[in-house]
N, C-alpha and C. Protein backbone atom coordinates (compact mmCIF):
# COMPACT_ATOMS: atom_id res chain seq x y z
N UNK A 1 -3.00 38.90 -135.03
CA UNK A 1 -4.25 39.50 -135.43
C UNK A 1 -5.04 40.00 -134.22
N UNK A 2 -4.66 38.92 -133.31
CA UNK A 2 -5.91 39.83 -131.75
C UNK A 2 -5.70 41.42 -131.36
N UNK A 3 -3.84 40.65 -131.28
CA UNK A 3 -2.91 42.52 -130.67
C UNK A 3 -3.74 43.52 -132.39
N UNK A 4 -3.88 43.48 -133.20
CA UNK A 4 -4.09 44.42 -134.71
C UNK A 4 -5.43 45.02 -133.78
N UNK A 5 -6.63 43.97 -133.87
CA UNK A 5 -7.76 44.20 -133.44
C UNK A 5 -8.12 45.35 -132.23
N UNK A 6 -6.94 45.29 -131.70
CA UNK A 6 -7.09 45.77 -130.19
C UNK A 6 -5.86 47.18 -130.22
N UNK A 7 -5.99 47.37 -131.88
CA UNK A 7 -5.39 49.26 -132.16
C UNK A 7 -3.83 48.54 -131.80
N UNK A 8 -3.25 47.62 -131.52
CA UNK A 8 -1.61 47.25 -131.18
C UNK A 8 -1.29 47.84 -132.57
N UNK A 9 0.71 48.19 -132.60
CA UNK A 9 1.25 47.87 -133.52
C UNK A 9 1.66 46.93 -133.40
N UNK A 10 1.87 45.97 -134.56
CA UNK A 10 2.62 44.86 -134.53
C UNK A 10 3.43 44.57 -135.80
N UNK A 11 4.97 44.73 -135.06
CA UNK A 11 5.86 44.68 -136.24
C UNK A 11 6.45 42.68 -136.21
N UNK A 12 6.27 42.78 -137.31
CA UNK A 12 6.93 40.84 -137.18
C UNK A 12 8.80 41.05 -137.44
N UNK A 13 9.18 40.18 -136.65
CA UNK A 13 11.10 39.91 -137.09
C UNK A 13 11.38 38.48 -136.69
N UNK A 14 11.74 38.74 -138.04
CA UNK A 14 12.22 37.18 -138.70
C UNK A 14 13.21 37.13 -138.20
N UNK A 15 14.23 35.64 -138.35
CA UNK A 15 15.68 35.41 -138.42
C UNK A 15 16.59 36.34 -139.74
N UNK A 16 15.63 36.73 -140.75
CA UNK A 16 16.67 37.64 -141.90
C UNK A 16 16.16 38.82 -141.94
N UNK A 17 15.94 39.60 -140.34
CA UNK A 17 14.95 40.70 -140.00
C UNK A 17 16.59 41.72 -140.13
N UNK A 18 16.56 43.05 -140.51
CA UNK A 18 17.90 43.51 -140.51
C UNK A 18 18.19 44.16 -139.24
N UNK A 19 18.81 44.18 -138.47
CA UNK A 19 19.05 44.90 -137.12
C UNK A 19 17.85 44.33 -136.44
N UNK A 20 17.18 43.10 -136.07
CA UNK A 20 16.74 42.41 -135.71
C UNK A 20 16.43 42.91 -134.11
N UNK A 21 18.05 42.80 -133.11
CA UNK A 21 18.08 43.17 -131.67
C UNK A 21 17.31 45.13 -131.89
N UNK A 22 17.76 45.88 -133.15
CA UNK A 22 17.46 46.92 -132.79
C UNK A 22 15.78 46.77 -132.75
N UNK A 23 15.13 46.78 -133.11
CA UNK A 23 13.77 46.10 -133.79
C UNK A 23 12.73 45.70 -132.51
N UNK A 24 13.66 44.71 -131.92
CA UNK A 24 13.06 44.25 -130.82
C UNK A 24 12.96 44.63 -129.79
N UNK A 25 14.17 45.73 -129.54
CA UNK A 25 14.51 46.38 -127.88
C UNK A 25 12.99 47.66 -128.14
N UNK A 26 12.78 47.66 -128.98
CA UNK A 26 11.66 48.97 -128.69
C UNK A 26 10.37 48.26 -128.32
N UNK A 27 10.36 46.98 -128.45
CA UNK A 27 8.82 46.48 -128.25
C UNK A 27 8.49 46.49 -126.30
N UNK A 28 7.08 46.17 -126.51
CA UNK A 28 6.80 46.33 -125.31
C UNK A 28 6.35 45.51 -124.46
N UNK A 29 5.75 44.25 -126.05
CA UNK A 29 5.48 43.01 -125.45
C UNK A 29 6.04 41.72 -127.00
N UNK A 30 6.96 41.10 -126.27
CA UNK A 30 7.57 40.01 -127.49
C UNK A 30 6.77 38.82 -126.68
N UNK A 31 6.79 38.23 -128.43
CA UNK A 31 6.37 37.17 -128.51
C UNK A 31 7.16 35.97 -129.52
N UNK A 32 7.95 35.27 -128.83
CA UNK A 32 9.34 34.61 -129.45
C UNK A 32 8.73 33.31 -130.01
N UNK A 33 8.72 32.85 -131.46
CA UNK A 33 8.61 31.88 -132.16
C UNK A 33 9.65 31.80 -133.17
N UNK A 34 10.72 31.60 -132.97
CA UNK A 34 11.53 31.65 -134.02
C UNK A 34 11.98 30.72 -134.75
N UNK A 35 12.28 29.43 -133.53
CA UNK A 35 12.62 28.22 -133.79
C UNK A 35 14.02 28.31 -133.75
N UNK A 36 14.42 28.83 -133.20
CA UNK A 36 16.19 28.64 -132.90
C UNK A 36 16.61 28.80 -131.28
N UNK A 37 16.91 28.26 -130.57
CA UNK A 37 16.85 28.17 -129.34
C UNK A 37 18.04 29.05 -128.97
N UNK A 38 17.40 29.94 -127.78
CA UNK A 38 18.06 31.20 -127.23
C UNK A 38 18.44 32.27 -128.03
N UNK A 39 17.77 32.20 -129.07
CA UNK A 39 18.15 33.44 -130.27
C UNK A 39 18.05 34.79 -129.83
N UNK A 40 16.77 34.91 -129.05
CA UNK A 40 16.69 36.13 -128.47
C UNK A 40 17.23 36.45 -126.92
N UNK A 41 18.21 37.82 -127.00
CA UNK A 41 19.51 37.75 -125.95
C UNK A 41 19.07 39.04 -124.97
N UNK A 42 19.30 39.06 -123.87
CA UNK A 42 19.17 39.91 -123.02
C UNK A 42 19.02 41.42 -123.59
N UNK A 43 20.12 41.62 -124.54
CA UNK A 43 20.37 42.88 -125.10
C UNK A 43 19.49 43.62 -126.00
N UNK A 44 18.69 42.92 -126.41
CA UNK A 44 17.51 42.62 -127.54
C UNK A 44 16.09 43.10 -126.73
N UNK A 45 16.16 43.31 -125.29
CA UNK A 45 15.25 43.55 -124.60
C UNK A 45 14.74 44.93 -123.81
N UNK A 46 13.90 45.25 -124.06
CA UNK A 46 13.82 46.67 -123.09
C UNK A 46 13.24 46.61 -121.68
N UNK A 47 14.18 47.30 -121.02
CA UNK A 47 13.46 47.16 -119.31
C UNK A 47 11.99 47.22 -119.40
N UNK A 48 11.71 46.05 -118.03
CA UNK A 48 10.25 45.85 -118.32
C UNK A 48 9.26 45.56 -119.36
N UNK A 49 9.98 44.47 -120.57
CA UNK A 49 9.11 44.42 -121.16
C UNK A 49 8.12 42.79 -121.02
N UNK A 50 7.71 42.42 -121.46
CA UNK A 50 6.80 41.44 -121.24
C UNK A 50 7.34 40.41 -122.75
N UNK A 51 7.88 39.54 -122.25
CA UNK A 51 8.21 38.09 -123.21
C UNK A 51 7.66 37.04 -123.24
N UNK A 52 6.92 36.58 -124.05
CA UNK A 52 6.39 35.28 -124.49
C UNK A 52 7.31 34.58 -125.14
N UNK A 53 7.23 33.35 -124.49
CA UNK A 53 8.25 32.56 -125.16
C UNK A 53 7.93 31.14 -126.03
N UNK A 54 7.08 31.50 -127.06
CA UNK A 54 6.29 30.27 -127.69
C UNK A 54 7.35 29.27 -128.41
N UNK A 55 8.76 29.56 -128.33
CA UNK A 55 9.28 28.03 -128.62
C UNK A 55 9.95 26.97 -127.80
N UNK A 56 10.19 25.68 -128.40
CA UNK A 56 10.46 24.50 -127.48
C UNK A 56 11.86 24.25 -128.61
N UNK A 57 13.07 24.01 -127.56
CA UNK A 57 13.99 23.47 -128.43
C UNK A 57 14.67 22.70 -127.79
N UNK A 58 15.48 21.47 -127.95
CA UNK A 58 16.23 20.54 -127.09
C UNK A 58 18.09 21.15 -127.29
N UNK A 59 18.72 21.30 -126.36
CA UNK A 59 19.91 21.67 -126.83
C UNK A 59 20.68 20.22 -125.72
N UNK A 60 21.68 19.73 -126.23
CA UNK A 60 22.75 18.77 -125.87
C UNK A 60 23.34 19.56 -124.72
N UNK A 61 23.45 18.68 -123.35
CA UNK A 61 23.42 18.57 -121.68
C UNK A 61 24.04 17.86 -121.41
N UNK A 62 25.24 17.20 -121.18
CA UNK A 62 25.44 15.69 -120.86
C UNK A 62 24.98 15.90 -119.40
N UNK A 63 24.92 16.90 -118.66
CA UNK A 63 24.45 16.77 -117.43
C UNK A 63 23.70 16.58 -116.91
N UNK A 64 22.87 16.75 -117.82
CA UNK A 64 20.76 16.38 -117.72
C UNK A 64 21.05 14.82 -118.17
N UNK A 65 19.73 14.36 -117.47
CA UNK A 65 19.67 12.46 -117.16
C UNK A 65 19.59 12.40 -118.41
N UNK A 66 18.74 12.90 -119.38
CA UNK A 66 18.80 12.67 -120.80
C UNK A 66 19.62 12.79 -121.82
N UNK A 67 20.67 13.76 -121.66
CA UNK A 67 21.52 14.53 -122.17
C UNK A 67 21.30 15.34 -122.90
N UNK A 68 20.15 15.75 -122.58
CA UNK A 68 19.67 17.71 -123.18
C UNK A 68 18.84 18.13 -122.28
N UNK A 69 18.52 19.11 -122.53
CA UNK A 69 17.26 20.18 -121.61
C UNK A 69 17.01 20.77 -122.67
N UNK A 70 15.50 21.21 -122.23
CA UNK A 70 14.75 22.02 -123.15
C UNK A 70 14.97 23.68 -122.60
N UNK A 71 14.49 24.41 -124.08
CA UNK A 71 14.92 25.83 -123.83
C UNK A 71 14.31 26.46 -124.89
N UNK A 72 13.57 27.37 -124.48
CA UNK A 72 12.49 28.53 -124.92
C UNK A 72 13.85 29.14 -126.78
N UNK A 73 12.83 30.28 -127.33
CA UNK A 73 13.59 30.50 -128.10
C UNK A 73 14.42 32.37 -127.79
N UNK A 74 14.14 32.26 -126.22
CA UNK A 74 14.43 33.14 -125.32
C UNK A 74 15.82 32.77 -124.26
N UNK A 75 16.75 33.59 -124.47
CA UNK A 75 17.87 33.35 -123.96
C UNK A 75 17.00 33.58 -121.63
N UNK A 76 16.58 32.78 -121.32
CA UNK A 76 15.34 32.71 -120.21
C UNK A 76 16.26 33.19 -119.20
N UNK A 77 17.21 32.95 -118.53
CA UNK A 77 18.11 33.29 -117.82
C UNK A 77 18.73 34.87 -117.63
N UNK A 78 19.19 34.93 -118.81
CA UNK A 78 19.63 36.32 -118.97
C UNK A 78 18.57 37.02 -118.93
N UNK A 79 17.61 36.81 -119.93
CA UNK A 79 16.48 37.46 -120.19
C UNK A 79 15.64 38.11 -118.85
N UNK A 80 15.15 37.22 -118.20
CA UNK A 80 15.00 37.51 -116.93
C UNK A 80 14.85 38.87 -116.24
N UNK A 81 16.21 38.72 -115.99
CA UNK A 81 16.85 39.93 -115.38
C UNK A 81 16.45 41.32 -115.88
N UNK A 82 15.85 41.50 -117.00
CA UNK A 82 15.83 42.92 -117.40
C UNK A 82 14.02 42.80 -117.56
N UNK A 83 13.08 41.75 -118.08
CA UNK A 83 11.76 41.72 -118.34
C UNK A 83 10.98 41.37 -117.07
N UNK A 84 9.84 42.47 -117.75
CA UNK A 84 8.96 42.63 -116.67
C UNK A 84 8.32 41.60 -116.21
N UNK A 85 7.63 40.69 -116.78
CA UNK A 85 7.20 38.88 -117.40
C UNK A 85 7.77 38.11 -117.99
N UNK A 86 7.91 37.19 -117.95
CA UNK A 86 8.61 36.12 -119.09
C UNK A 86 8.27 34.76 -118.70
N UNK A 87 7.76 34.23 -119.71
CA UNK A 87 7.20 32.93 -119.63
C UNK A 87 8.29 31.59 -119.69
N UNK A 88 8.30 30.51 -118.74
CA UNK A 88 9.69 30.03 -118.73
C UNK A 88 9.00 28.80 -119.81
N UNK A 89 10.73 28.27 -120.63
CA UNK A 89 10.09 26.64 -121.15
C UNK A 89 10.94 25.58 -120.51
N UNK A 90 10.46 24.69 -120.02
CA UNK A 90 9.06 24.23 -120.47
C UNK A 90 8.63 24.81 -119.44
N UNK A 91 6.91 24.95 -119.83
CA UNK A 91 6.16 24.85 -118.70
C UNK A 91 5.18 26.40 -118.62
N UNK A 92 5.65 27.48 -119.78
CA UNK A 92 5.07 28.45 -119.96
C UNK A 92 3.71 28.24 -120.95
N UNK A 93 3.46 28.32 -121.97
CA UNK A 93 2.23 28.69 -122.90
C UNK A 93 2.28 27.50 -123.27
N UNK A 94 2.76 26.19 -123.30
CA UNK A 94 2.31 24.79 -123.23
C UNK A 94 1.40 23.91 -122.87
N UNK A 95 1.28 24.44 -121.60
CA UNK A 95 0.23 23.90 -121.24
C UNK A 95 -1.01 24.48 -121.48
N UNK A 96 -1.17 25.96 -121.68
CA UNK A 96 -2.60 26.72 -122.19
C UNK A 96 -3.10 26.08 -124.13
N UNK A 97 -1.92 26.03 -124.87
CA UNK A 97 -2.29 25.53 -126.14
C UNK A 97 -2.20 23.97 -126.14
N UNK A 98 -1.96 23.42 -124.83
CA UNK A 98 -2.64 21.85 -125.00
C UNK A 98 -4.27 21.90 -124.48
N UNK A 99 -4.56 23.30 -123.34
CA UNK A 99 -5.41 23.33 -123.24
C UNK A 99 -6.63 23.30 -124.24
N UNK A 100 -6.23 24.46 -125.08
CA UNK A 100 -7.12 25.32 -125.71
C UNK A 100 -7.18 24.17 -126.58
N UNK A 101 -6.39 23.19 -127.45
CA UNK A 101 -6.53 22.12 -128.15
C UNK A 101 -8.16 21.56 -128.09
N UNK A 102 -7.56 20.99 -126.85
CA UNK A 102 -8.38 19.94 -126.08
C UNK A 102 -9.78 20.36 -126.41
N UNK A 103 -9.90 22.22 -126.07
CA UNK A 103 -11.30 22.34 -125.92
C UNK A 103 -11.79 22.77 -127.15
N UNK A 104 -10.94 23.10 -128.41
CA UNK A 104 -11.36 23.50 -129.37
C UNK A 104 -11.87 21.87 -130.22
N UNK A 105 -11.04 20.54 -129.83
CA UNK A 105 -11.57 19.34 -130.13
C UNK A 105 -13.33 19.07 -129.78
N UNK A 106 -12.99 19.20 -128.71
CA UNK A 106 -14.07 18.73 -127.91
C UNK A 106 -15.27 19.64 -128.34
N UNK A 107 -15.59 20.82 -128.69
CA UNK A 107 -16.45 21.57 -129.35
C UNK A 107 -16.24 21.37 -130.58
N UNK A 108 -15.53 20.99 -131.05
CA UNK A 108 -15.44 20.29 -132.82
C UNK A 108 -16.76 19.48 -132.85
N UNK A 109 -16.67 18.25 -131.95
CA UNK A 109 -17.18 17.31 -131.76
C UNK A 109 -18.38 17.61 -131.29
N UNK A 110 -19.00 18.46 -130.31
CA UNK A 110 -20.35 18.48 -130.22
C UNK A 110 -20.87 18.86 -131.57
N UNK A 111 -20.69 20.22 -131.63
CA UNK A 111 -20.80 20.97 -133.11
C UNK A 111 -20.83 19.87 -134.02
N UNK A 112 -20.38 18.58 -134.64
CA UNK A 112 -20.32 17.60 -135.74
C UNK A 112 -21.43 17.15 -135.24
N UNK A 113 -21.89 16.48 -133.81
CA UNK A 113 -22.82 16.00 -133.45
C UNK A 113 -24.07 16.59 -133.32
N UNK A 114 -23.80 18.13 -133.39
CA UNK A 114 -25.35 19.01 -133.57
C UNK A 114 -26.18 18.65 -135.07
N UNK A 115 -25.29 19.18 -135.82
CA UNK A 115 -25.73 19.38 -137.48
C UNK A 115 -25.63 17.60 -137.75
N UNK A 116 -25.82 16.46 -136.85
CA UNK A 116 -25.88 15.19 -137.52
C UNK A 116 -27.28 15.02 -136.86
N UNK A 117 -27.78 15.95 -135.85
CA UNK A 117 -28.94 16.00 -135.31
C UNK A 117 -29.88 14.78 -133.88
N UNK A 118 -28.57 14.45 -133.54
CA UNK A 118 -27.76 13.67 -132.55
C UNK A 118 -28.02 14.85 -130.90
């Protein structure tokens, strides 16, 4: 809705989006929530474009101490290489929406405490 506000087009693609990679290589700025980890592939991308990578997924590592690593719903590696930005996971838009949490709590809470007249 912000990108609508601000004259963007914004086309949405699902997982049962049809030609999905075609769909996506024209955008200019993705924003990956899909919930399937590494769904979106290098090829799917247009030079220089700008990727957000809003998902978290655990995939099986025996090499990691845990035996997984986490991984965007952005193939991050490949991806890379061709985008202008790209937000890595972990450690990309995670920490801004624990931010923004925090502060949208915390103004919850004054705001409850205004109108109790406190």
């Amino acid at each position: 809705m912000l990108l609508m506000h601000r004259d963007a087009t914004v086309t949405i693609v699902h997982s049962k989006t049809q030609d999905a990679p075609g769909t996506v290589s024209k955008a200019d700025v993705i924003v990956a929530a899909v919930g399937r980890a590494e769904m979106v592939k290098k090829e799917w991308i247009k030079e220089g474009s700008v990727v957000v990578d809003v998902g978290i997924n655990s995939v099986d590592d025996p090499s990691a101490k845990r035996g997984y690593r986490l991984v965007g719903d952005v193939d991050y590696d490949a991806v890379k290489e061709v985008a202008g930005k790209i937000t890595p996971v972990p450690g990309g838009v995670g920490p801004m929406t624990i931010a923004m949490l925090l502060r949208n709590t915390v103004n919850s809470c004054v705001r409850s405490q205004a109108t109790k007249g406190e």
